[in-house]
C-alpha atoms as a PDB file:
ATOM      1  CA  UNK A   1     -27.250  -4.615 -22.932  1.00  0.00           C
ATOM      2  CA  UNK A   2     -25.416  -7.996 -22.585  1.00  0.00           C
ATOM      3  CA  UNK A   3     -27.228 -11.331 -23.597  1.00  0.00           C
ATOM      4  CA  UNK A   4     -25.944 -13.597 -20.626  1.00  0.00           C
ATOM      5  CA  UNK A   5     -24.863 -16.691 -21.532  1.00  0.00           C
ATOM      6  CA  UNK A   6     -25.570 -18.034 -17.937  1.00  0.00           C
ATOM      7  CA  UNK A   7     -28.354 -19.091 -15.372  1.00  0.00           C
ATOM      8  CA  UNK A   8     -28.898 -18.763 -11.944  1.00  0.00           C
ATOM      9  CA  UNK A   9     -31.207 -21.601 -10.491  1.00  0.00           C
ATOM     10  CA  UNK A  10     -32.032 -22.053  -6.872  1.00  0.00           C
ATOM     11  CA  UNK A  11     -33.250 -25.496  -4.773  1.00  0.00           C
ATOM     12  CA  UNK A  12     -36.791 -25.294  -3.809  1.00  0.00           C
ATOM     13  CA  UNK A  13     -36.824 -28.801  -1.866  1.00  0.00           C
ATOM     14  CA  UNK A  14     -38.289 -30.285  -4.903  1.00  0.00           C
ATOM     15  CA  UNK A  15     -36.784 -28.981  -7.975  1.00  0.00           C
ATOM     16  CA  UNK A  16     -35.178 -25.866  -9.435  1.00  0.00           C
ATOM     17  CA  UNK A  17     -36.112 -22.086  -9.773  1.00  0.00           C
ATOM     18  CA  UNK A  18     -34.966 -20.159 -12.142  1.00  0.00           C
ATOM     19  CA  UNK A  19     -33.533 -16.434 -11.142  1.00  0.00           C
ATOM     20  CA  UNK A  20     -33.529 -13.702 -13.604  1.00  0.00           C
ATOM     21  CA  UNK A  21     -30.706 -11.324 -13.106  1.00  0.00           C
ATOM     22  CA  UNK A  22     -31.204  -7.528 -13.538  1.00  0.00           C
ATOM     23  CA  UNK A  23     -31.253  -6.391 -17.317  1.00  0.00           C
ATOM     24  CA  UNK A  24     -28.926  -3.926 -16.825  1.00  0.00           C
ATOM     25  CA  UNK A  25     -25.575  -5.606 -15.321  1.00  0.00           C
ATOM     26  CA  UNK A  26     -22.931  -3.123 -14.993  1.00  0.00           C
ATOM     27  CA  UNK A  27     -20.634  -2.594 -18.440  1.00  0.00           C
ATOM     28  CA  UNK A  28     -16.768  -2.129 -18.606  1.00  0.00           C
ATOM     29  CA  UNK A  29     -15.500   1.255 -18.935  1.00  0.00           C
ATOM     30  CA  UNK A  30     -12.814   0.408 -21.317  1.00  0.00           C
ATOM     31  CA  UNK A  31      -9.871   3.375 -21.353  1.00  0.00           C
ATOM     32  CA  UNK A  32      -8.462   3.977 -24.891  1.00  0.00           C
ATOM     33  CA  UNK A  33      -5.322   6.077 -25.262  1.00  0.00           C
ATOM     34  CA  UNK A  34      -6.192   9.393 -26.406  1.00  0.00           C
ATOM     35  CA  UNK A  35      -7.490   9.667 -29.967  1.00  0.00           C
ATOM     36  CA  UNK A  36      -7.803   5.731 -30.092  1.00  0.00           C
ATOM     37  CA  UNK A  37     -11.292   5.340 -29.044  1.00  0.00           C
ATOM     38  CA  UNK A  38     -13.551   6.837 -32.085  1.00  0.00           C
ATOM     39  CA  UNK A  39     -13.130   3.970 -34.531  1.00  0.00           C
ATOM     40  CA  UNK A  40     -13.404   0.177 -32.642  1.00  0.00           C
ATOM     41  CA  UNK A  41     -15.364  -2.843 -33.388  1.00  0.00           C
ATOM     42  CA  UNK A  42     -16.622  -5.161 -30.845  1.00  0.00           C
ATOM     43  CA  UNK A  43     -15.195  -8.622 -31.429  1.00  0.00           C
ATOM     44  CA  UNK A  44     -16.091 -10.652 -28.057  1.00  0.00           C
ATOM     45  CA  UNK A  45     -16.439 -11.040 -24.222  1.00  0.00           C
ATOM     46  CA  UNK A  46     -19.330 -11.774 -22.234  1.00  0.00           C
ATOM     47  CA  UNK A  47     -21.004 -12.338 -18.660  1.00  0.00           C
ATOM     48  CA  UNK A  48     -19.460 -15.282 -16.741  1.00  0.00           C
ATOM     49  CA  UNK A  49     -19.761 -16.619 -13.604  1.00  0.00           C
ATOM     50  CA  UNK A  50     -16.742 -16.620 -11.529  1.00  0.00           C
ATOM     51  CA  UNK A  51     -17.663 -17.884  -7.338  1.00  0.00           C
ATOM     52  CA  UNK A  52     -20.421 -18.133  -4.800  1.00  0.00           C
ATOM     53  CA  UNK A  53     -18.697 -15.664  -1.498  1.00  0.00           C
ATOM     54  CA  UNK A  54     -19.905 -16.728   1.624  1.00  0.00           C
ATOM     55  CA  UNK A  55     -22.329 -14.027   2.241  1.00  0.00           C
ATOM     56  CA  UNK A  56     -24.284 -16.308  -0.482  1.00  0.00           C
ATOM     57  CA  UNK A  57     -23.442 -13.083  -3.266  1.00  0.00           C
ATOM     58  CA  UNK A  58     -22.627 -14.543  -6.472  1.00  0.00           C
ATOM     59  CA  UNK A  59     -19.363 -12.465  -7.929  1.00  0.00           C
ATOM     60  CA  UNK A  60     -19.926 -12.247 -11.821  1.00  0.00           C
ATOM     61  CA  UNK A  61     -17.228 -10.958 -14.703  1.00  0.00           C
ATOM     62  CA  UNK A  62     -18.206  -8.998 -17.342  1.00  0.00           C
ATOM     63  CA  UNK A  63     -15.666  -8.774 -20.661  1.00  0.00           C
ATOM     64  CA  UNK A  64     -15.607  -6.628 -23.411  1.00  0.00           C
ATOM     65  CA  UNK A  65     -13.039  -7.034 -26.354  1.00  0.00           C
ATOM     66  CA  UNK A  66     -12.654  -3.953 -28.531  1.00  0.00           C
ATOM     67  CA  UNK A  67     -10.176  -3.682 -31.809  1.00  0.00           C
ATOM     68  CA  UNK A  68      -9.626  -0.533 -32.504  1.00  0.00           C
ATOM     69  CA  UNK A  69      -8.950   0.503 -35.975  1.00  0.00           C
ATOM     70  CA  UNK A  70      -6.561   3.311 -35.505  1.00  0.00           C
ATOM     71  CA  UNK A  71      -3.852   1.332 -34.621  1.00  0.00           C
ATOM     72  CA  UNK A  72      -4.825  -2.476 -34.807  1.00  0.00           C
ATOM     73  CA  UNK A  73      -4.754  -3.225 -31.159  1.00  0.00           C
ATOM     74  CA  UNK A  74      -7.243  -5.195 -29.106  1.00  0.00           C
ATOM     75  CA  UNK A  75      -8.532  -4.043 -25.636  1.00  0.00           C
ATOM     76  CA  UNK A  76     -10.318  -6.100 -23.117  1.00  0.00           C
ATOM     77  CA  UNK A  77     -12.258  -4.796 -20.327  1.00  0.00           C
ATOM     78  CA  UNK A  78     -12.830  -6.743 -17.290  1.00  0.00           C
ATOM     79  CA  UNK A  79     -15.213  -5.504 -14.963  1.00  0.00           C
ATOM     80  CA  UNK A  80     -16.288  -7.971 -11.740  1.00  0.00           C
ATOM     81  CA  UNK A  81     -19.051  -7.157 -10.008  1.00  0.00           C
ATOM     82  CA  UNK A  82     -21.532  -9.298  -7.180  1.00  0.00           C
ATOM     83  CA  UNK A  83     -24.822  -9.946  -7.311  1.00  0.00           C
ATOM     84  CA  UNK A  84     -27.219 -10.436  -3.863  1.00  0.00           C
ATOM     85  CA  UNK A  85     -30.355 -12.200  -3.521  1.00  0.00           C
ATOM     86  CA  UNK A  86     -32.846 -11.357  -1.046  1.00  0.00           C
ATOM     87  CA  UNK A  87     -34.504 -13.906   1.018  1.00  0.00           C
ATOM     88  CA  UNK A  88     -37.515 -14.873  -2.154  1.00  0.00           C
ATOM     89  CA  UNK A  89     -34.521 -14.486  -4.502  1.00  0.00           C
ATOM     90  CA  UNK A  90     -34.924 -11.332  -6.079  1.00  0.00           C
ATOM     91  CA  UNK A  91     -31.145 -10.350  -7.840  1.00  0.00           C
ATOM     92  CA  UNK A  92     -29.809  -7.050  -7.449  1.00  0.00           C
ATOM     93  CA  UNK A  93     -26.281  -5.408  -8.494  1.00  0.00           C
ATOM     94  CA  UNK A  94     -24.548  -4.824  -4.884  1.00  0.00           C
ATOM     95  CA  UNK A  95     -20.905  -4.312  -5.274  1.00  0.00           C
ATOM     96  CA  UNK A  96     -19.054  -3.042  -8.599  1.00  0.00           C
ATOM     97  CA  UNK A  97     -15.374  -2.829  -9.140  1.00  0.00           C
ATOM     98  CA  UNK A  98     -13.021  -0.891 -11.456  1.00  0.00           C
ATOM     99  CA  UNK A  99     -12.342  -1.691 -14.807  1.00  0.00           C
ATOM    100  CA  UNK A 100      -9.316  -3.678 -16.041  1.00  0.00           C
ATOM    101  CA  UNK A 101      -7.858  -2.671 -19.571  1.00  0.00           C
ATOM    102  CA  UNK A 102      -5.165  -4.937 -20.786  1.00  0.00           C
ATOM    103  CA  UNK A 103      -3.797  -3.713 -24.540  1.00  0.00           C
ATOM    104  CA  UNK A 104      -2.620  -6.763 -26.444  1.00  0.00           C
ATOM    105  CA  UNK A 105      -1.383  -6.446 -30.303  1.00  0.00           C
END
């Protein structure tokens, strides 16, 4: 699970309300070469807002940073994904992408 760093508030007429987003927001699938998966450390990313669409979906990122220890390399995973809110603003998951690995040294 990913502690989100971010809030979703909505105008009432009169003040804000606060919208909890699902627990479970969708994870990166990062892809490791083969045999350079079994030994990594997490070392950053996060959940991060990224632009209200039209529809009124919010499209989030979610980043994880691996090093692995095999080879010294780091490996982000991007993942975006959108959020929708019903009409009492209720959050659900509603479109996920693919993953993006990028292999820096």
């Amino acid at each position: 699970m990913v502690e989100l760093g971010m809030l979703v508030c909505f105008w009432n007429g009169s003040g804000f309300d606060k919208v909890f987003l699902p627990e479970n927001l969708p994870q990166p699938d990062i892809k490791f070469p083969k045999g350079k998966g079994e030994s990594v450390k997490p070392y950053g990313g996060g959940v991060r807002p990224l632009s209200w669409l039209k529809s009124g979906d919010l499209e989030i990122s979610n980043e994880e940073m691996m090093l692995t220890r095999d080879d010294g390399k780091s490996y982000t995973g991007v993942l975006k994904f959108t959020i929708s809110f019903d009409a009492q603003h209720h959050a659900s998951v509603k479109k996920v992408g693919k993953t993006k690995t990028e292999v820096s040294d």
